[in-house]
N, C-alpha and C. Protein backbone atom coordinates (compact mmCIF):
# COMPACT_ATOMS: atom_id res chain seq x y z
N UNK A 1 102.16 126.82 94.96
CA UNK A 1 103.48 127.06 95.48
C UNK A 1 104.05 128.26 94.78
N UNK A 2 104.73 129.21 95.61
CA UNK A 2 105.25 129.98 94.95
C UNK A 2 106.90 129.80 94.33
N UNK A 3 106.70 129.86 92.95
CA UNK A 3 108.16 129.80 92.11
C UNK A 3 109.24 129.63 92.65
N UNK A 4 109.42 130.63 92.90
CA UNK A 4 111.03 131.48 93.04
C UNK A 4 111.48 131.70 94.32
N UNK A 5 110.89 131.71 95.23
CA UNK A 5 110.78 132.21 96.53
C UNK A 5 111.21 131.06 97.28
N UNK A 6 111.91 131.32 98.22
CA UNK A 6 113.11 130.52 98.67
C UNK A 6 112.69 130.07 99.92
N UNK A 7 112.66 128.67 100.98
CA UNK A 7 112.13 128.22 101.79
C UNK A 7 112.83 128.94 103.06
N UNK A 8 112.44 129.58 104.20
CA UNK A 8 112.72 129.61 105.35
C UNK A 8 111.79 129.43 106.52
N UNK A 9 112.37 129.51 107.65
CA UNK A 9 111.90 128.92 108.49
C UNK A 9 110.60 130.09 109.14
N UNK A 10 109.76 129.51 109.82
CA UNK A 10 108.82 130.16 110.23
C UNK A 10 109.52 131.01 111.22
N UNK A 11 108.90 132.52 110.94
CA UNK A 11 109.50 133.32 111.69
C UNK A 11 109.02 133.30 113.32
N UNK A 12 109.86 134.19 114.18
CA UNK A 12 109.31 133.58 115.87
C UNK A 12 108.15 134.30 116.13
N UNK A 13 107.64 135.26 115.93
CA UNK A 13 106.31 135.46 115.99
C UNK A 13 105.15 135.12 115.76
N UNK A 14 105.31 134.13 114.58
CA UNK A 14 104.38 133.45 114.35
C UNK A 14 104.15 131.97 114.90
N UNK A 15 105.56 131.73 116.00
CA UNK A 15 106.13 130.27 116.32
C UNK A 15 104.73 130.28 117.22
N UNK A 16 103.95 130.77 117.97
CA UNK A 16 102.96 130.04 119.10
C UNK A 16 101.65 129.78 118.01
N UNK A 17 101.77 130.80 117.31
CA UNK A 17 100.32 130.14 116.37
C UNK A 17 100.61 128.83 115.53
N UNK A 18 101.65 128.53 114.76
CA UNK A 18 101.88 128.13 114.27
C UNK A 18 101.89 126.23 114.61
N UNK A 19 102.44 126.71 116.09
CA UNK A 19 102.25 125.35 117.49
C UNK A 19 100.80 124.84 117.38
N UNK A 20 100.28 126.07 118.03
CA UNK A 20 98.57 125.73 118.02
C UNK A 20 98.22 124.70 116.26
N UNK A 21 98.19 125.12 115.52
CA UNK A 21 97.60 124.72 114.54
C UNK A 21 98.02 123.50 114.03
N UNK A 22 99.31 123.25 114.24
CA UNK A 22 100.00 121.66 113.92
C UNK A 22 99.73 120.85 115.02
N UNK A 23 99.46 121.11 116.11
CA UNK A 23 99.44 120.26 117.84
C UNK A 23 97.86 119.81 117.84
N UNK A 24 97.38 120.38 116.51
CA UNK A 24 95.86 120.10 117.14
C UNK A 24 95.23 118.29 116.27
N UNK A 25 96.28 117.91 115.66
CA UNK A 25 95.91 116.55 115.05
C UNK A 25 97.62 116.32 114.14
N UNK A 26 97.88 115.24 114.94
CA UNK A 26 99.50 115.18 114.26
C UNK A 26 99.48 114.13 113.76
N UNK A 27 98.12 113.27 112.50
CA UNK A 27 98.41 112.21 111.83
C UNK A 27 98.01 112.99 110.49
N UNK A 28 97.25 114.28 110.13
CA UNK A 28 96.54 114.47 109.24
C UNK A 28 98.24 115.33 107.82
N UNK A 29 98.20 114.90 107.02
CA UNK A 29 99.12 115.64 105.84
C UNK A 29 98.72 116.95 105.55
N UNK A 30 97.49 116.97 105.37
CA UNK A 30 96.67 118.30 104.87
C UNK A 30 96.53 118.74 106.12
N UNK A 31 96.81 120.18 106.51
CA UNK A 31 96.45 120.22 107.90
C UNK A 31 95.20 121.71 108.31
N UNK A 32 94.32 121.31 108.65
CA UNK A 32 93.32 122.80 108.76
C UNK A 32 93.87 123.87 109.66
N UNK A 33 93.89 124.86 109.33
CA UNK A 33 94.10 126.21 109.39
C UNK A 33 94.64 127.14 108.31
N UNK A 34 94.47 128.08 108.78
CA UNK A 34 95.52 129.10 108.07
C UNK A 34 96.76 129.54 108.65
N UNK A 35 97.46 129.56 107.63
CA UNK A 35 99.07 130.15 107.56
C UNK A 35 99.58 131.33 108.59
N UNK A 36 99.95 131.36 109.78
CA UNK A 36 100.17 133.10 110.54
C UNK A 36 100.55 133.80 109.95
N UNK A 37 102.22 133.07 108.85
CA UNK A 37 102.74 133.96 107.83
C UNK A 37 102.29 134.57 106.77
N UNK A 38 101.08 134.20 106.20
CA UNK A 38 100.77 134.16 104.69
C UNK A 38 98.92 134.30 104.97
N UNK A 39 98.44 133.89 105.66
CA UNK A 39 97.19 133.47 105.83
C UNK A 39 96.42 132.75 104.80
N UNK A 40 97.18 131.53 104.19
CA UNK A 40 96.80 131.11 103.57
C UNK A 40 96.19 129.60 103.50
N UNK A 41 95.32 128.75 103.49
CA UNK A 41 95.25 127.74 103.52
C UNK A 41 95.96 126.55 102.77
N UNK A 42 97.44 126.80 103.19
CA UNK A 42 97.91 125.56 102.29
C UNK A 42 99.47 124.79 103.40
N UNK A 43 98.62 124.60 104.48
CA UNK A 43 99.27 124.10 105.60
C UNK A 43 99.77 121.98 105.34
N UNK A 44 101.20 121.87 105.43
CA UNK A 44 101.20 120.66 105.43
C UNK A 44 102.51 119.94 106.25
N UNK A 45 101.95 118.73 106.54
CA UNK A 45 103.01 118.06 107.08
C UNK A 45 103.17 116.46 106.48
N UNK A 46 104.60 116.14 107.02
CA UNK A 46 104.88 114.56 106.50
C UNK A 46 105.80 114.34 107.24
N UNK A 47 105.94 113.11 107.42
CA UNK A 47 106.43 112.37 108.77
C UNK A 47 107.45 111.26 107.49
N UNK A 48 108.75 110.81 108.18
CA UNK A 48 109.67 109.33 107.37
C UNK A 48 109.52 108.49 108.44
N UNK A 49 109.14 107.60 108.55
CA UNK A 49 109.23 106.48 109.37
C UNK A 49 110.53 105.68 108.80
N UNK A 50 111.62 105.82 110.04
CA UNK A 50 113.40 105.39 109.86
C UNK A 50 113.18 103.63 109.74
N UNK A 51 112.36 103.55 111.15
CA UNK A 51 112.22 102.04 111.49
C UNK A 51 111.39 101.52 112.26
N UNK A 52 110.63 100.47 112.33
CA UNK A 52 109.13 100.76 112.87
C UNK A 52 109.40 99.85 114.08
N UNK A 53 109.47 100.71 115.19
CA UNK A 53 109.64 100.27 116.62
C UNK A 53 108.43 101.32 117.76
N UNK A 54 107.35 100.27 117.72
CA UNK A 54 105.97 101.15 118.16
C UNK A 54 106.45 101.12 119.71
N UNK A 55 105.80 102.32 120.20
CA UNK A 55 106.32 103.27 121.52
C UNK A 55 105.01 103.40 122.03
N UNK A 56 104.79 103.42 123.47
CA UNK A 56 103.70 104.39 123.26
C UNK A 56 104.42 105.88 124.59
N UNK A 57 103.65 107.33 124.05
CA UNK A 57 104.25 108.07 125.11
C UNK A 57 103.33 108.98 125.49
N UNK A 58 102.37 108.21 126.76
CA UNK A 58 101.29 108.96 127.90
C UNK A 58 99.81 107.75 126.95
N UNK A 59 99.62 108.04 126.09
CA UNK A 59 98.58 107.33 125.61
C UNK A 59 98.52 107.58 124.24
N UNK A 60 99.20 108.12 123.76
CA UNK A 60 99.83 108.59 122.03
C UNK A 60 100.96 107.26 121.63
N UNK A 61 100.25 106.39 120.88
CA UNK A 61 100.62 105.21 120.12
C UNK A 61 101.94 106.05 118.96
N UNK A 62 102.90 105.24 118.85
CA UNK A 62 103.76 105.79 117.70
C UNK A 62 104.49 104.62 116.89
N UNK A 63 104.50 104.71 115.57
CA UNK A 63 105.00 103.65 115.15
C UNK A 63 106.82 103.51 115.01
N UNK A 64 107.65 104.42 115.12
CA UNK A 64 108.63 104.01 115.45
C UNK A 64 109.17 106.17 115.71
N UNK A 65 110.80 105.82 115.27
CA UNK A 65 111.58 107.09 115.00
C UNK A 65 111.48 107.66 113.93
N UNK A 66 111.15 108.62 113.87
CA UNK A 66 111.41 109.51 112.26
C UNK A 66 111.06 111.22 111.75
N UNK A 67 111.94 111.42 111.16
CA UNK A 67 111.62 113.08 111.06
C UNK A 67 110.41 113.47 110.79
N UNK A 68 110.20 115.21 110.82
CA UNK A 68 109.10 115.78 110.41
C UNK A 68 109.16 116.83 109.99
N UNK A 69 108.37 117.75 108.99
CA UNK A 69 108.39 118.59 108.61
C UNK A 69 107.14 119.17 108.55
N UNK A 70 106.77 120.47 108.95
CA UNK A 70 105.66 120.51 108.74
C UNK A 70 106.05 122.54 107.50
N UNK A 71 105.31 122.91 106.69
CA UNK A 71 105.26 123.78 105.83
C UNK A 71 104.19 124.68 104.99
N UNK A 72 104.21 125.78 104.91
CA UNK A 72 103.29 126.37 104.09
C UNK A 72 103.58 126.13 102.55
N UNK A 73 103.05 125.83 101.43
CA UNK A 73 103.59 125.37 100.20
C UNK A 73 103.12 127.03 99.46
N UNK A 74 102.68 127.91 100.45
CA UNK A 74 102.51 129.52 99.40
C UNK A 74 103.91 130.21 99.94
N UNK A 75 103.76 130.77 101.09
CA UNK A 75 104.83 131.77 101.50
C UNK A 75 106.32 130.72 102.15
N UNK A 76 106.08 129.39 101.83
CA UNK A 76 107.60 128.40 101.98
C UNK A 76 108.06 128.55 103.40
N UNK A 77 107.41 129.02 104.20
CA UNK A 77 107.43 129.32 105.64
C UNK A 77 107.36 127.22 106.19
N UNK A 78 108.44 126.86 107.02
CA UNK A 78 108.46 125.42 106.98
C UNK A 78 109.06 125.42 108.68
N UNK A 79 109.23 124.11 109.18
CA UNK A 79 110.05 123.84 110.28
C UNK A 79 110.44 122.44 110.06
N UNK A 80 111.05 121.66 110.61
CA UNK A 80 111.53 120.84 110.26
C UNK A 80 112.23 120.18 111.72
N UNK A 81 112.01 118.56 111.78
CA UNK A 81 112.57 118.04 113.22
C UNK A 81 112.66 116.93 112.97
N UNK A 82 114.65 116.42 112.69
CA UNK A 82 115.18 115.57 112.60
C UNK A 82 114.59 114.20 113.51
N UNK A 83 114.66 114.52 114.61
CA UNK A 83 114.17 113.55 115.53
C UNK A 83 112.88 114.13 116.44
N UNK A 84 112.36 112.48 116.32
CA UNK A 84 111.33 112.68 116.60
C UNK A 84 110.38 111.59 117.06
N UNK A 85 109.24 111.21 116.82
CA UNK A 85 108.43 109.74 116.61
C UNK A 85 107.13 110.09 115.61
N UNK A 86 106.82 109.00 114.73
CA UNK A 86 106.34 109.05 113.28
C UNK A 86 104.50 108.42 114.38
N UNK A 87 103.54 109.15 114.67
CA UNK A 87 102.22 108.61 115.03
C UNK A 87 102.00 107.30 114.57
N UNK A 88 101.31 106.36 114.71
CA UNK A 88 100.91 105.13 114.40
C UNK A 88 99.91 105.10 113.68
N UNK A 89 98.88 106.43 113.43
CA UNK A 89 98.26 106.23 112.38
C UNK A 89 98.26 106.67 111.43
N UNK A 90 100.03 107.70 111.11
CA UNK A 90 100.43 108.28 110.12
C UNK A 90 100.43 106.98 108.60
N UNK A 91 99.53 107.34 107.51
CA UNK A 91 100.10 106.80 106.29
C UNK A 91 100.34 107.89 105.60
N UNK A 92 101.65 107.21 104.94
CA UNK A 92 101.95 108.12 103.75
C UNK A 92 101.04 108.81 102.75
N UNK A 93 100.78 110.20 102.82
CA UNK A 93 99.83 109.73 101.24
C UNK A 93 100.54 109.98 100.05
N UNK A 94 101.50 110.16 100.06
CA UNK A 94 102.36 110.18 98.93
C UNK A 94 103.79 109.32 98.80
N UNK A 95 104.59 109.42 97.80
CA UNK A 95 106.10 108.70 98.09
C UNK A 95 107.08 109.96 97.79
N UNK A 96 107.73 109.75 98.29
CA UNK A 96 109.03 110.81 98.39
C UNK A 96 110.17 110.16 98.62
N UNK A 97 110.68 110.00 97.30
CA UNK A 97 112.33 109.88 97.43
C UNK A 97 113.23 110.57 97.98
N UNK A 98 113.51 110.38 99.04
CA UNK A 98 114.82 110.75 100.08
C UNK A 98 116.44 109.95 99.91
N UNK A 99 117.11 110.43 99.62
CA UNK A 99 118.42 109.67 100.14
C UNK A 99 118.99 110.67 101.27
N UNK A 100 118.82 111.49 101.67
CA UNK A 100 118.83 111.98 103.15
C UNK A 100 117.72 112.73 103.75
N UNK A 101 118.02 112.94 104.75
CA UNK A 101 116.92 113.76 105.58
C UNK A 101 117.03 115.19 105.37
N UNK A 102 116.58 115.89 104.42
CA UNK A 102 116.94 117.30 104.08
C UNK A 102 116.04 118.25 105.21
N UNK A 103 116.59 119.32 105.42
CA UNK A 103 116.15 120.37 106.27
C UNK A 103 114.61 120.99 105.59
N UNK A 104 115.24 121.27 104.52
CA UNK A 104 114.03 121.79 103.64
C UNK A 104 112.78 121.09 102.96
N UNK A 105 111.82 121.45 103.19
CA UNK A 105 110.96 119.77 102.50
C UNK A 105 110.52 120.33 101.23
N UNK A 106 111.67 121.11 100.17
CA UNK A 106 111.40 121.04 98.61
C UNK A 106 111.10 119.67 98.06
N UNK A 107 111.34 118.79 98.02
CA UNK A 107 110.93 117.67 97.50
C UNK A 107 110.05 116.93 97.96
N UNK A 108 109.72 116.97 99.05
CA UNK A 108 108.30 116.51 99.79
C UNK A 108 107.12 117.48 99.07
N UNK A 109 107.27 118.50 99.18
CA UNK A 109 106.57 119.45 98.73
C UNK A 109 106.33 119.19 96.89
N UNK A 110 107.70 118.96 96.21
CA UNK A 110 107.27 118.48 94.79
C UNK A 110 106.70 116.95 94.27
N UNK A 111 106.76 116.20 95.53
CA UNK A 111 106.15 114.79 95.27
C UNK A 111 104.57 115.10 95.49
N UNK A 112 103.81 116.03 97.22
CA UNK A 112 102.89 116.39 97.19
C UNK A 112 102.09 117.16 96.23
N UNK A 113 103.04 117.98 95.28
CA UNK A 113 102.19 118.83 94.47
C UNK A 113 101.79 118.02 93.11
N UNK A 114 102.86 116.97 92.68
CA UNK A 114 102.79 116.27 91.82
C UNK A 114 101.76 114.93 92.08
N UNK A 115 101.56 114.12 93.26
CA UNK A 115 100.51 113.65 93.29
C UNK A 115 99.20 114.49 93.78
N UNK A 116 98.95 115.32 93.57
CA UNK A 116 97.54 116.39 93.48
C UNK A 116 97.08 116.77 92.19
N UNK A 117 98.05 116.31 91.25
CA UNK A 117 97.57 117.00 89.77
C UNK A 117 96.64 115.59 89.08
């Protein structure tokens, strides 16, 4: 992760690649590809499951409502979507203390880096 460098949002040029590469498996945390912004391999996402009320929508099982974030942890390039539905075969692989739903996933990002060490 870089230090100092301040989280914003993925810029719009990079918004269709960026689609492609998260759309292609939406249970995995670690996610394969590289970065459009950064070209870097350090692509991630995490899902909060609010409340577990399973859906299904077309043939995509979901276990209830809950935000998402998905982020580069080099160039802090992130997006973020309050609402949403959490996959059914999303597990946590980490814990992240939330007392709200922050825009930015700095602390998702410091629970992930801290369970990797």
């Amino acid at each position: 992760m870089s230090g100092d460098a301040e989280w914003h949002e993925v810029a719009e040029k990079f918004w269709p690649q960026w689609r492609r590469i998260f759309n292609e498996g939406m249970a995995e945390a670690e996610v394969s590809g590289v970065c459009p912004a950064c070209g870097k391999q350090t692509l991630h996402r995490w899902y909060r499951l609010l409340a577990h009320r399973p859906h299904m929508f077309g043939d995509q099982a979901f276990a209830g409502p809950g935000p998402l974030w998905e982020w580069c942890s080099t160039c802090r390039s992130y997006v973020s979507f309050c609402t949403g539905y959490v996959p059914a075969e999303w597990v946590p692989p980490y814990d992240v203390e939330l007392d709200t739903i922050p825009r930015e996933p700095d602390l998702i990002e410091r629970a992930r880096a801290a369970a990797m060490r």
